[in-house]
PDB file of N, CA and C in Angstrom:
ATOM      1  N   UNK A   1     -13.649  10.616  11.466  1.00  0.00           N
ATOM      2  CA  UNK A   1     -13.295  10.013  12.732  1.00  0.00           C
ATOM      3  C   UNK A   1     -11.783   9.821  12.802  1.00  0.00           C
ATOM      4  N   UNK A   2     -11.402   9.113  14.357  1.00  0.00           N
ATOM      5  CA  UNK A   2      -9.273   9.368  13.830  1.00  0.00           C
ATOM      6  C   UNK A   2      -9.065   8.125  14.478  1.00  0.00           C
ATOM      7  N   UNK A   3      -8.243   7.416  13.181  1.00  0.00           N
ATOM      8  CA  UNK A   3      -7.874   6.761  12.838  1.00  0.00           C
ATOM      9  C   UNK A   3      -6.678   6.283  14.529  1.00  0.00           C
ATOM     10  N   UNK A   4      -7.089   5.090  15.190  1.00  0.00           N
ATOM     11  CA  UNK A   4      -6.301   4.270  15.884  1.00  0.00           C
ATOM     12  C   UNK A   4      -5.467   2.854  15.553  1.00  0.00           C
ATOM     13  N   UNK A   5      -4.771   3.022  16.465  1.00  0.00           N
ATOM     14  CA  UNK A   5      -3.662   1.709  16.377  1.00  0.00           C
ATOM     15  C   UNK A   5      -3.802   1.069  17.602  1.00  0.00           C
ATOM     16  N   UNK A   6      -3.316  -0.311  17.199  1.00  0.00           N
ATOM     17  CA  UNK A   6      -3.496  -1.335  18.421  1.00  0.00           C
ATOM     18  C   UNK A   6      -2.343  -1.971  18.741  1.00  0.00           C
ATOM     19  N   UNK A   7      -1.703  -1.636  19.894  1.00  0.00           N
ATOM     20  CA  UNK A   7      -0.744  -2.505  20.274  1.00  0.00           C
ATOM     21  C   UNK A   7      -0.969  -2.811  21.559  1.00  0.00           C
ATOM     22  N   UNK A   8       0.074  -4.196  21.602  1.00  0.00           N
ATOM     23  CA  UNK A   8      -0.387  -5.375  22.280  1.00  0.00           C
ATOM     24  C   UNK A   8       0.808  -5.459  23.438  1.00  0.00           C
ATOM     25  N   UNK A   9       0.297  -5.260  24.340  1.00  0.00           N
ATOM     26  CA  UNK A   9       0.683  -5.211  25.806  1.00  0.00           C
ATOM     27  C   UNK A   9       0.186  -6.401  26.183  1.00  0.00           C
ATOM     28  N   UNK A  10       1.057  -7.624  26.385  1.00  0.00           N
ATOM     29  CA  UNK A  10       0.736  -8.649  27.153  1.00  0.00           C
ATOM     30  C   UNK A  10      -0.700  -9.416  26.990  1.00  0.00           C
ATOM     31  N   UNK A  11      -1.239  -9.928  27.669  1.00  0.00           N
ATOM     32  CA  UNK A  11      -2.813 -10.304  27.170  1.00  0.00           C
ATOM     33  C   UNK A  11      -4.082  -9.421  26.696  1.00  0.00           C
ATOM     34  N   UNK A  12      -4.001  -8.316  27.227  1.00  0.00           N
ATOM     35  CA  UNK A  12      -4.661  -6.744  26.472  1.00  0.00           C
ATOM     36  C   UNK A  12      -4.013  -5.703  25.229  1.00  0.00           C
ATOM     37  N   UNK A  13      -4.570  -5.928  24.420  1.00  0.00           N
ATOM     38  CA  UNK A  13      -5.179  -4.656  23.412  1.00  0.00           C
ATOM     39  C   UNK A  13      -5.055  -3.118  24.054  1.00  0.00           C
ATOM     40  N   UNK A  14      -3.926  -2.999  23.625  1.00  0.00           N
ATOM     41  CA  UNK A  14      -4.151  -1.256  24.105  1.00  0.00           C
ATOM     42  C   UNK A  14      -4.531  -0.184  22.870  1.00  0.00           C
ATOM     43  N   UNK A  15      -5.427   0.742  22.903  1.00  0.00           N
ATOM     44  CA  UNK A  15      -6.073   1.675  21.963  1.00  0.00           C
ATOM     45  C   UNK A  15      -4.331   3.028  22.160  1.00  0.00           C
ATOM     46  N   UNK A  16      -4.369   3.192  21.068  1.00  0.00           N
ATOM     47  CA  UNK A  16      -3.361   4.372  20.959  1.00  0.00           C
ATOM     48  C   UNK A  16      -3.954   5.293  19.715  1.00  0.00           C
ATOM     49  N   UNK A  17      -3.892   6.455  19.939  1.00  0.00           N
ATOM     50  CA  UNK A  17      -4.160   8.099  18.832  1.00  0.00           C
ATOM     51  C   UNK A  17      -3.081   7.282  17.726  1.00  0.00           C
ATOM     52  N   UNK A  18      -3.535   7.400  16.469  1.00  0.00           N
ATOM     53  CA  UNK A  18      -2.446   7.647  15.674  1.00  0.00           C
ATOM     54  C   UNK A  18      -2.349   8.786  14.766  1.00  0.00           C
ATOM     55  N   UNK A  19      -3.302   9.412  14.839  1.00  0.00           N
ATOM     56  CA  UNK A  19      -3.681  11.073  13.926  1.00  0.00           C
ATOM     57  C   UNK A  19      -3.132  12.065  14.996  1.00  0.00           C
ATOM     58  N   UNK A  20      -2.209  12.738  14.003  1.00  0.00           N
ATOM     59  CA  UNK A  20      -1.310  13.861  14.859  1.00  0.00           C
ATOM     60  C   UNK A  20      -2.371  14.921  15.131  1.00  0.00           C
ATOM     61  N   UNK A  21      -3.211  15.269  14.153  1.00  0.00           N
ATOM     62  CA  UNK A  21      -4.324  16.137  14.281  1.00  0.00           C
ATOM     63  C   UNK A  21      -4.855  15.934  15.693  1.00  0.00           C
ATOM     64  N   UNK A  22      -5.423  14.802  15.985  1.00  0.00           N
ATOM     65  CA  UNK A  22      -6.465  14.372  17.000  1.00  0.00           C
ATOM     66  C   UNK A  22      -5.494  14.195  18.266  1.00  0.00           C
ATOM     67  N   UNK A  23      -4.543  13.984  18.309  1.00  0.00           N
ATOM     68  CA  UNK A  23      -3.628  13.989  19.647  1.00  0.00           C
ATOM     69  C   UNK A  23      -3.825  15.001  19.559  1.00  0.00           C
ATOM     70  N   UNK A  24      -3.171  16.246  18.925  1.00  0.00           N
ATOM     71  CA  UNK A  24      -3.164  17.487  19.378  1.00  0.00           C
ATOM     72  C   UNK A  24      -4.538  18.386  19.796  1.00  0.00           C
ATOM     73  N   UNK A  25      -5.478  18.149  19.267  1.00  0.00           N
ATOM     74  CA  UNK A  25      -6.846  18.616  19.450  1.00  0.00           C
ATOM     75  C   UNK A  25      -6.673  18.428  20.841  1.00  0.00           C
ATOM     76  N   UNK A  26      -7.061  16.544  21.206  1.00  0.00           N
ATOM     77  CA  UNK A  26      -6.725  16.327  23.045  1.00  0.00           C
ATOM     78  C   UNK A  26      -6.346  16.891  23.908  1.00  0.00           C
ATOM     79  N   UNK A  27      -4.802  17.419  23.355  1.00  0.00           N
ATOM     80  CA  UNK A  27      -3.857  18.228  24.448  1.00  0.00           C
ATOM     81  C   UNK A  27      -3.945  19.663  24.465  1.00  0.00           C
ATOM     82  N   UNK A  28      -4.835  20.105  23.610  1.00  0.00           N
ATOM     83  CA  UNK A  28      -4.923  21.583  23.742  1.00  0.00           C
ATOM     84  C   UNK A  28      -6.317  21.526  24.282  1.00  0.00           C
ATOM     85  N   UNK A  29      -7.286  20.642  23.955  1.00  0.00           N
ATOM     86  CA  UNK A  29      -7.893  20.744  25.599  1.00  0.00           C
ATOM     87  C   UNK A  29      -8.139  20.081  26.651  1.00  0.00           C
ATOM     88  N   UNK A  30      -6.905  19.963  26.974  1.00  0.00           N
ATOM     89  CA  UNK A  30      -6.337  19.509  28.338  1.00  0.00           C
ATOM     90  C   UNK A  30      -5.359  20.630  28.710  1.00  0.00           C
ATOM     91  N   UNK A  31      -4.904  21.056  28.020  1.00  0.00           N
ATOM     92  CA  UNK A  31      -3.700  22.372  28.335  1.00  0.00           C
ATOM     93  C   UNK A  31      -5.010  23.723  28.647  1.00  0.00           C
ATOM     94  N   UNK A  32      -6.110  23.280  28.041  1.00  0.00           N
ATOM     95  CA  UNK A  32      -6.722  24.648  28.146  1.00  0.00           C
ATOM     96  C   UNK A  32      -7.479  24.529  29.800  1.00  0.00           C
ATOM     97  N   UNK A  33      -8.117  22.804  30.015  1.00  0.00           N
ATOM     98  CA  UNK A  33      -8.357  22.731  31.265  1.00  0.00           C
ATOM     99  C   UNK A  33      -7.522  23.116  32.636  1.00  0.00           C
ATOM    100  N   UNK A  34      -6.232  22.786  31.953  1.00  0.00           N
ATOM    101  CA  UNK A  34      -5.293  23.249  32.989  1.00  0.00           C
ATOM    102  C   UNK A  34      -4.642  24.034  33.495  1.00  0.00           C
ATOM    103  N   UNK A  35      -5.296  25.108  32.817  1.00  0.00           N
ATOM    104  CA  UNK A  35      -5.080  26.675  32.726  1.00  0.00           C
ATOM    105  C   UNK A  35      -6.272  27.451  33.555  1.00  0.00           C
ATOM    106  N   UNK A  36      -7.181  26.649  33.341  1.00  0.00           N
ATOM    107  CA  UNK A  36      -8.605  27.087  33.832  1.00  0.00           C
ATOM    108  C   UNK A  36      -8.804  26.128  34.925  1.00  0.00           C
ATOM    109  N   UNK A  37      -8.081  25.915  35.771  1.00  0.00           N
ATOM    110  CA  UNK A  37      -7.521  25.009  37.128  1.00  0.00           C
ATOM    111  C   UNK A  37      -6.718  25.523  37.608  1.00  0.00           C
ATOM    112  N   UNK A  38      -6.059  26.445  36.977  1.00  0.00           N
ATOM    113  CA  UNK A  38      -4.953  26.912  37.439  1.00  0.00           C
ATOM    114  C   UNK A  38      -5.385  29.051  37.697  1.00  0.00           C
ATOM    115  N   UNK A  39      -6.460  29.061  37.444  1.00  0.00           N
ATOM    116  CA  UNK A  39      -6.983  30.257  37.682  1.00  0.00           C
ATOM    117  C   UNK A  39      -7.675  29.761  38.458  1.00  0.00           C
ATOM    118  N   UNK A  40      -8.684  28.442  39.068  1.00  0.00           N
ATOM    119  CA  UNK A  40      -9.276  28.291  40.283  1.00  0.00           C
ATOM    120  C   UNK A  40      -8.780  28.504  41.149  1.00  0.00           C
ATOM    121  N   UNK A  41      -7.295  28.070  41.574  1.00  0.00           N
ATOM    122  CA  UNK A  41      -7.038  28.145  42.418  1.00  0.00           C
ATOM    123  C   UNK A  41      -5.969  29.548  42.848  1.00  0.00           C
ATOM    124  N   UNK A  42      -6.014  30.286  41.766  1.00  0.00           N
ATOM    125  CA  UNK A  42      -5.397  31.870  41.973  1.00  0.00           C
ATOM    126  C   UNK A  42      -6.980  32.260  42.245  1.00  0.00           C
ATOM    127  N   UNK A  43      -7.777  32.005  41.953  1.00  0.00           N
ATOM    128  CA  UNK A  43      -9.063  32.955  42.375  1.00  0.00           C
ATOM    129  C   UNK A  43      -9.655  32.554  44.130  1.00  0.00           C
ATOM    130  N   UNK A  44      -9.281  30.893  44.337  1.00  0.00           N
ATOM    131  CA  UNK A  44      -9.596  30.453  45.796  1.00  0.00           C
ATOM    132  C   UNK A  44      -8.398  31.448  46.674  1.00  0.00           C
ATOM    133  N   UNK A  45      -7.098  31.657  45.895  1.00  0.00           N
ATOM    134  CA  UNK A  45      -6.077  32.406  47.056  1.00  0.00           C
ATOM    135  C   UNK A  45      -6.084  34.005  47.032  1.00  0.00           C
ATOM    136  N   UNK A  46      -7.312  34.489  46.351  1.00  0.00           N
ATOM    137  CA  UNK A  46      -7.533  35.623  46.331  1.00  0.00           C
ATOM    138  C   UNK A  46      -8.293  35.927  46.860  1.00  0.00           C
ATOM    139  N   UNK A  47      -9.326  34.934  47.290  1.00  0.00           N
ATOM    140  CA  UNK A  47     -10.541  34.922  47.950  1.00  0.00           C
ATOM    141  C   UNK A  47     -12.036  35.620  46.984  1.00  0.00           C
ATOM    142  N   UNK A  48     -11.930  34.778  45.719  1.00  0.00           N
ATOM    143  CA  UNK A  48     -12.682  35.083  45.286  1.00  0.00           C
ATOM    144  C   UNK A  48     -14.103  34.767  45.911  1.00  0.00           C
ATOM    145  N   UNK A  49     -15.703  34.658  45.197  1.00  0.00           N
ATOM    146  CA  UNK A  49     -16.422  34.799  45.862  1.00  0.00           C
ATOM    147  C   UNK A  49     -17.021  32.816  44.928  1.00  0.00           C
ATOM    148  N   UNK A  50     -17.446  32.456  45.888  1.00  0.00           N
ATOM    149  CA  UNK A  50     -18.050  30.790  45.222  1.00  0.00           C
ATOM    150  C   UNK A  50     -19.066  30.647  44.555  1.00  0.00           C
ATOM    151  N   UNK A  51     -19.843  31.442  44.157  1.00  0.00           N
ATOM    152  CA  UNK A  51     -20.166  31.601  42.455  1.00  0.00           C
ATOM    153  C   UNK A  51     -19.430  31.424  41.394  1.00  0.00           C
ATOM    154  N   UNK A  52     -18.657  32.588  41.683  1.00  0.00           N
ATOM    155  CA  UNK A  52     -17.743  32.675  39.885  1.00  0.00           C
ATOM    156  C   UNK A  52     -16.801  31.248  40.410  1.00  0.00           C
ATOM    157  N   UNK A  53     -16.234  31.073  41.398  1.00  0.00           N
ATOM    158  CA  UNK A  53     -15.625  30.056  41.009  1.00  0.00           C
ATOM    159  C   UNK A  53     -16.162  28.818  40.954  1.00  0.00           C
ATOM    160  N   UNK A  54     -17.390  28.255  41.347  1.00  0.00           N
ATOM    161  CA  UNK A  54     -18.374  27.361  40.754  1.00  0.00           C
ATOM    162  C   UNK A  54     -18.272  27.319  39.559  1.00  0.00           C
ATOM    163  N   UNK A  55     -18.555  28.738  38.685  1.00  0.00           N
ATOM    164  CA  UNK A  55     -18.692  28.600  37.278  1.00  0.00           C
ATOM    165  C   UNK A  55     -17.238  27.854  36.959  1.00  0.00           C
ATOM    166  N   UNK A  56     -16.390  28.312  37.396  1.00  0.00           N
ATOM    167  CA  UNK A  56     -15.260  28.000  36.923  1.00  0.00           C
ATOM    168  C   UNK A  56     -15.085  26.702  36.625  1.00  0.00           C
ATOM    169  N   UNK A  57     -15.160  26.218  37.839  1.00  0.00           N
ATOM    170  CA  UNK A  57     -15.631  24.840  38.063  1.00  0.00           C
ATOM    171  C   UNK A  57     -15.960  23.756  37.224  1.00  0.00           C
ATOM    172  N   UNK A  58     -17.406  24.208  36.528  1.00  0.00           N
ATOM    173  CA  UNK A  58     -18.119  23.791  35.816  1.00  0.00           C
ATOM    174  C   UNK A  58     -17.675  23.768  34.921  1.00  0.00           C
ATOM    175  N   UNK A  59     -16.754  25.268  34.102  1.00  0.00           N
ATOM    176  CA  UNK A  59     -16.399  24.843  32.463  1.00  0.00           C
ATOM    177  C   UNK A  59     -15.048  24.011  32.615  1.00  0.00           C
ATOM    178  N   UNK A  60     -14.524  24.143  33.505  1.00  0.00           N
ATOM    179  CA  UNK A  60     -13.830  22.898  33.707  1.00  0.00           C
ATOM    180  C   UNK A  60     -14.079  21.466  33.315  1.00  0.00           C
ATOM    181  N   UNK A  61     -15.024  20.971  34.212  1.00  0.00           N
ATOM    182  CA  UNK A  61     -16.134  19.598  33.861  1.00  0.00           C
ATOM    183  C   UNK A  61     -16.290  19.446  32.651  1.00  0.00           C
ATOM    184  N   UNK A  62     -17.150  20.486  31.777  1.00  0.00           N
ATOM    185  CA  UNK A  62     -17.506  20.529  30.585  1.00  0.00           C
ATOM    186  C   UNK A  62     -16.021  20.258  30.244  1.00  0.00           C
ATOM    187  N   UNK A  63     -15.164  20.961  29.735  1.00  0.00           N
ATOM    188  CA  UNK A  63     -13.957  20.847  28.933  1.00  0.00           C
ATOM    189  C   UNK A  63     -13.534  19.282  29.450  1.00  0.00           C
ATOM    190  N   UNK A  64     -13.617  19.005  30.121  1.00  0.00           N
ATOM    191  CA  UNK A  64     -12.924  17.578  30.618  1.00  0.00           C
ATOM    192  C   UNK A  64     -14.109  16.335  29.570  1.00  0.00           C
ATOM    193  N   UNK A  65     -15.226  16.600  29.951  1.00  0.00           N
ATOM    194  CA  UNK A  65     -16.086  15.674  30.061  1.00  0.00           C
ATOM    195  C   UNK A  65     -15.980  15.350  28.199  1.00  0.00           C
ATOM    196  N   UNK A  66     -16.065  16.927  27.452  1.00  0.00           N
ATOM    197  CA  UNK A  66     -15.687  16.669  26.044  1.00  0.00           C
ATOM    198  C   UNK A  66     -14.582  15.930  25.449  1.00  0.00           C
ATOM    199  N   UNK A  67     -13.755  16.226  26.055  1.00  0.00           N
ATOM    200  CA  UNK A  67     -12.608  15.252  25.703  1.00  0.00           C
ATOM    201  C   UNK A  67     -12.920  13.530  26.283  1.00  0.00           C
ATOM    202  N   UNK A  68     -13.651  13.528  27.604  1.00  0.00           N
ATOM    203  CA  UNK A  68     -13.967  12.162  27.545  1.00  0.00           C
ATOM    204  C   UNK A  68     -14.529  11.712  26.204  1.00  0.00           C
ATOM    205  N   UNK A  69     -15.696  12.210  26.171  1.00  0.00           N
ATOM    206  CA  UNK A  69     -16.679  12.091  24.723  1.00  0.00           C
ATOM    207  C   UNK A  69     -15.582  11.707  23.420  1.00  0.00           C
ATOM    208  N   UNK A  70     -14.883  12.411  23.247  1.00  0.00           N
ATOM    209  CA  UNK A  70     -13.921  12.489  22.246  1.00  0.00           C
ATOM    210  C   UNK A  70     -13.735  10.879  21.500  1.00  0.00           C
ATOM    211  N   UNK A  71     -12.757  11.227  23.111  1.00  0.00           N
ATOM    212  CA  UNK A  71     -11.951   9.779  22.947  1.00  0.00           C
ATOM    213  C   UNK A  71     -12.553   8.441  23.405  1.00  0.00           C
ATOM    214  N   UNK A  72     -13.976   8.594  23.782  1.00  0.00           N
ATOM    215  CA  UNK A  72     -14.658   7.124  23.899  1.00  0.00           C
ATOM    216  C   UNK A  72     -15.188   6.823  22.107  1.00  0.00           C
ATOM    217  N   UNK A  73     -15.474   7.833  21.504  1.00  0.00           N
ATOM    218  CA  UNK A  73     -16.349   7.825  20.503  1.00  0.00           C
ATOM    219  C   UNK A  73     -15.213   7.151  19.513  1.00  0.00           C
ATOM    220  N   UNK A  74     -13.904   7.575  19.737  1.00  0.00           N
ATOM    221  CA  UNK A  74     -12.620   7.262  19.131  1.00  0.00           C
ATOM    222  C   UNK A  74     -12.282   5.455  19.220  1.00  0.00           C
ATOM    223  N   UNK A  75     -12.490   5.351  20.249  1.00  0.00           N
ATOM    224  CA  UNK A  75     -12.445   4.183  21.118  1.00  0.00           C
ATOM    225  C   UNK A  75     -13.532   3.349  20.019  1.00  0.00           C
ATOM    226  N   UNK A  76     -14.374   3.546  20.279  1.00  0.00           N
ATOM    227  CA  UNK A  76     -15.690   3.048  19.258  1.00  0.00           C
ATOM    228  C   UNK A  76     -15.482   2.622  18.085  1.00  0.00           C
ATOM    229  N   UNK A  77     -15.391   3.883  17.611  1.00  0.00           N
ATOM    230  CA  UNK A  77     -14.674   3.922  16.188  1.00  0.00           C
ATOM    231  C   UNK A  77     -13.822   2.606  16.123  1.00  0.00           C
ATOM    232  N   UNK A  78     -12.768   2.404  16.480  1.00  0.00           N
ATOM    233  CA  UNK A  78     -11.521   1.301  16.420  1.00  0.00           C
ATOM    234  C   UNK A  78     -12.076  -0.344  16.240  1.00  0.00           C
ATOM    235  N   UNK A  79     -13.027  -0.047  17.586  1.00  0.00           N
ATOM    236  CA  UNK A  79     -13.819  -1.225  18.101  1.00  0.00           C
ATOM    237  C   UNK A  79     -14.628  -2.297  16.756  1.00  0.00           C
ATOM    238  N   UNK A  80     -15.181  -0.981  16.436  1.00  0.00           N
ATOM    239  CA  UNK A  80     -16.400  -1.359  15.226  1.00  0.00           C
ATOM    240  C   UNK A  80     -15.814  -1.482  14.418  1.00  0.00           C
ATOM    241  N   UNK A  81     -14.676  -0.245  13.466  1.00  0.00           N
ATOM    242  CA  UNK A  81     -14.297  -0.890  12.087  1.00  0.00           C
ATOM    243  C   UNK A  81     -13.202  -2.871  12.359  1.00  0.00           C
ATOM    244  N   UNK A  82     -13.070  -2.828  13.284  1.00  0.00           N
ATOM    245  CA  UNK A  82     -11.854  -4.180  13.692  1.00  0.00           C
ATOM    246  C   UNK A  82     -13.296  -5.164  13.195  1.00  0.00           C
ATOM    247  N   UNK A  83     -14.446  -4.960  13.606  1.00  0.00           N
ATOM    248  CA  UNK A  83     -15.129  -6.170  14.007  1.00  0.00           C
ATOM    249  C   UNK A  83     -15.909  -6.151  12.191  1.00  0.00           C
ATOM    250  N   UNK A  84     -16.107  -5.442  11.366  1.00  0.00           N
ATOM    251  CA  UNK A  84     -16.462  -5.441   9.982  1.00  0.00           C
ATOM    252  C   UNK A  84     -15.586  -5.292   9.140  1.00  0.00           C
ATOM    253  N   UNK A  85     -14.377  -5.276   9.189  1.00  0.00           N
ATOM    254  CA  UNK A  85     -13.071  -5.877   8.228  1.00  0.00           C
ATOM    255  C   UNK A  85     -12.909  -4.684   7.538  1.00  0.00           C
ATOM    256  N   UNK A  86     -12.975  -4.766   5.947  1.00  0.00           N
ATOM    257  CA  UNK A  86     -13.162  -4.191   4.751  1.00  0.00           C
ATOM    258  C   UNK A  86     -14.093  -3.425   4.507  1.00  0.00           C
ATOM    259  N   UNK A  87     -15.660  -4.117   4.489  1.00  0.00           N
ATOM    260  CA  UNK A  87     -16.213  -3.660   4.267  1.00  0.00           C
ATOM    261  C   UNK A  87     -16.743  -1.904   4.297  1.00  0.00           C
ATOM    262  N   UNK A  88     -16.316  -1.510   2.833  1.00  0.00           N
ATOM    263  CA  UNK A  88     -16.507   0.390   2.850  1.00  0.00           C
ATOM    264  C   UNK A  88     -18.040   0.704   3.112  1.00  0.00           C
ATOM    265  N   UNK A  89     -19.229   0.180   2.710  1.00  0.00           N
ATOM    266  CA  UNK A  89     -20.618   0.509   3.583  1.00  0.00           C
ATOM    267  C   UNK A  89     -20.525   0.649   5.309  1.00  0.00           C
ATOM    268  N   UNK A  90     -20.160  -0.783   5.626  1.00  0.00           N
ATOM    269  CA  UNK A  90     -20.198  -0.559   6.572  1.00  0.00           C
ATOM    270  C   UNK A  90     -19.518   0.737   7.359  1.00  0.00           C
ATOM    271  N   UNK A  91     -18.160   0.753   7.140  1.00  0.00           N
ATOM    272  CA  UNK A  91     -17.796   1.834   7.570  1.00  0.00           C
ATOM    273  C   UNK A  91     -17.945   3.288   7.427  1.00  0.00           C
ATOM    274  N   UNK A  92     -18.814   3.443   6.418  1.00  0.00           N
ATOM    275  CA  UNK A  92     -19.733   4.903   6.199  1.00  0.00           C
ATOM    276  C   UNK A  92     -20.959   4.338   7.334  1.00  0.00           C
ATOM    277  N   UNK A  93     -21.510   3.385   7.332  1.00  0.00           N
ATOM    278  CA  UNK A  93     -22.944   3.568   8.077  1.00  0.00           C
ATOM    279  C   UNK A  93     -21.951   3.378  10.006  1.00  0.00           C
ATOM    280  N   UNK A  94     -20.711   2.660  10.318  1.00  0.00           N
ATOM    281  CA  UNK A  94     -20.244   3.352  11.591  1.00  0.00           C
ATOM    282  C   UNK A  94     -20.070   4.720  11.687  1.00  0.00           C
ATOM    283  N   UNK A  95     -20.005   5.542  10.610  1.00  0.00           N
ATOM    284  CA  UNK A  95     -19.313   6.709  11.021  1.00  0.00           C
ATOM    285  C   UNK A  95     -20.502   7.212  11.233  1.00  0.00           C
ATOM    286  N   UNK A  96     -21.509   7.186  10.718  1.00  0.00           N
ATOM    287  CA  UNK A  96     -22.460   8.160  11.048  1.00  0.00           C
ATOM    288  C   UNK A  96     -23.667   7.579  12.544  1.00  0.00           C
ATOM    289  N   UNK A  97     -23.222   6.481  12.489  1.00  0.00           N
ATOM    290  CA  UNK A  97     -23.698   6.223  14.051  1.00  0.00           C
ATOM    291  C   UNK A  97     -22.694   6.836  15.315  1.00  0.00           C
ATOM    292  N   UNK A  98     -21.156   6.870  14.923  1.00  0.00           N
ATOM    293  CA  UNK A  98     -20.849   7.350  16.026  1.00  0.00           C
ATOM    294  C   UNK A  98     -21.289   8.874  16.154  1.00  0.00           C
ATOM    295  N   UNK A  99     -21.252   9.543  14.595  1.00  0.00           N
ATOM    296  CA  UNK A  99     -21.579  11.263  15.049  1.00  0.00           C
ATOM    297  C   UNK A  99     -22.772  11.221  15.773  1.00  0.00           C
ATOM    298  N   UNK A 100     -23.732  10.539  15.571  1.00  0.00           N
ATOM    299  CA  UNK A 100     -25.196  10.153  16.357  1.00  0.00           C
ATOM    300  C   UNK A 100     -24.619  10.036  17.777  1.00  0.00           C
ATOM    301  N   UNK A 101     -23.608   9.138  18.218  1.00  0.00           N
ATOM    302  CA  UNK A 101     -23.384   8.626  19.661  1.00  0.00           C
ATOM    303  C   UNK A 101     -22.984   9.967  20.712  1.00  0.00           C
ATOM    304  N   UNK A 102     -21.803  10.275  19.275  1.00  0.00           N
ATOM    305  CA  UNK A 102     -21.144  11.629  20.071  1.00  0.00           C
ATOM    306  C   UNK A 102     -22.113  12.764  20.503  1.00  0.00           C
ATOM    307  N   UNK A 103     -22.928  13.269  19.380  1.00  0.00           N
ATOM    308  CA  UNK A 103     -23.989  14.117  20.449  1.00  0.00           C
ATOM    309  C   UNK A 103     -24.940  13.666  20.756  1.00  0.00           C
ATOM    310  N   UNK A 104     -25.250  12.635  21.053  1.00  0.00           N
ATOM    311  CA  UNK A 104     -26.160  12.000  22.366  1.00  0.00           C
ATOM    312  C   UNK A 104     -25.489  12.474  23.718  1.00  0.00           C
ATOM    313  N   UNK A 105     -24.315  11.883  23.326  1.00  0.00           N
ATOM    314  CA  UNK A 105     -23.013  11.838  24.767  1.00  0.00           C
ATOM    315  C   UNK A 105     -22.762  13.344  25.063  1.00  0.00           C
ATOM    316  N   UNK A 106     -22.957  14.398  23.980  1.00  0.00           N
ATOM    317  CA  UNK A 106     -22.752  15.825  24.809  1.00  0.00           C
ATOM    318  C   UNK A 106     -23.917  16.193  25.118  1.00  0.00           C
ATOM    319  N   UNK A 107     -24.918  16.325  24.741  1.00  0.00           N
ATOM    320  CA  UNK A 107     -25.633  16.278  25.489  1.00  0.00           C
ATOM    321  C   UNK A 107     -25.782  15.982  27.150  1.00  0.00           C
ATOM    322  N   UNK A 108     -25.482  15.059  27.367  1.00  0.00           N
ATOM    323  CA  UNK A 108     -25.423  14.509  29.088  1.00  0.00           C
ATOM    324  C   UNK A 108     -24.771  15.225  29.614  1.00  0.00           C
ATOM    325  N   UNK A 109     -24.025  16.324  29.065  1.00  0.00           N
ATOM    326  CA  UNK A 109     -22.906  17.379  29.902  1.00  0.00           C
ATOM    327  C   UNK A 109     -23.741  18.488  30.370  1.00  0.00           C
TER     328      UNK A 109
END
């Protein structure tokens, strides 16, 4: 799972990436969504046909919706090890509930 930091903005807790790995994972797919957004709309000014660009559409969603998944499961992660301290069980038996959470959650895509 990747490892977050917490800094403190005023009366809220803000979640921040601190694994260079896992930022970058994020932004390459978000760079890849935005590439494949950026052929929707060369295919709408070409007059493509609204099928294929439906599909398009769609792996769009998907690519978006995974990265939601990502970074809620990330989110989680932070949440849970803060609230069981130390304890190394526990944090083997979070990790394997979130891989449980995470494909529950792709699934729904």
């Amino acid at each position: 799972m990747v490892p977050l930091t917490i800094k403190n903005r005023g009366l809220c807790a803000m979640s921040e990436l601190s694994d260079a790995k896992t930022r970058a994972d994020l932004l390459n797919r978000l760079k890849r969504a935005e590439g494949q957004l950026r052929g929707i709309q060369r295919m709408i000014e070409e007059g493509q046909g609204c099928r294929d660009i439906a599909t398009q559409m769609a792996a769009v969603r998907k690519a978006l919706d995974s990265a939601y998944v990502h970074m809620t499961v990330c989110f989680m992660q932070q949440e849970l090890e803060a609230c069981v301290g130390g304890d190394a069980d526990a944090g083997e038996r979070i990790g394997s509930v979130l891989t449980d959470v995470q494909e529950l959650l792709g699934k729904l895509r």
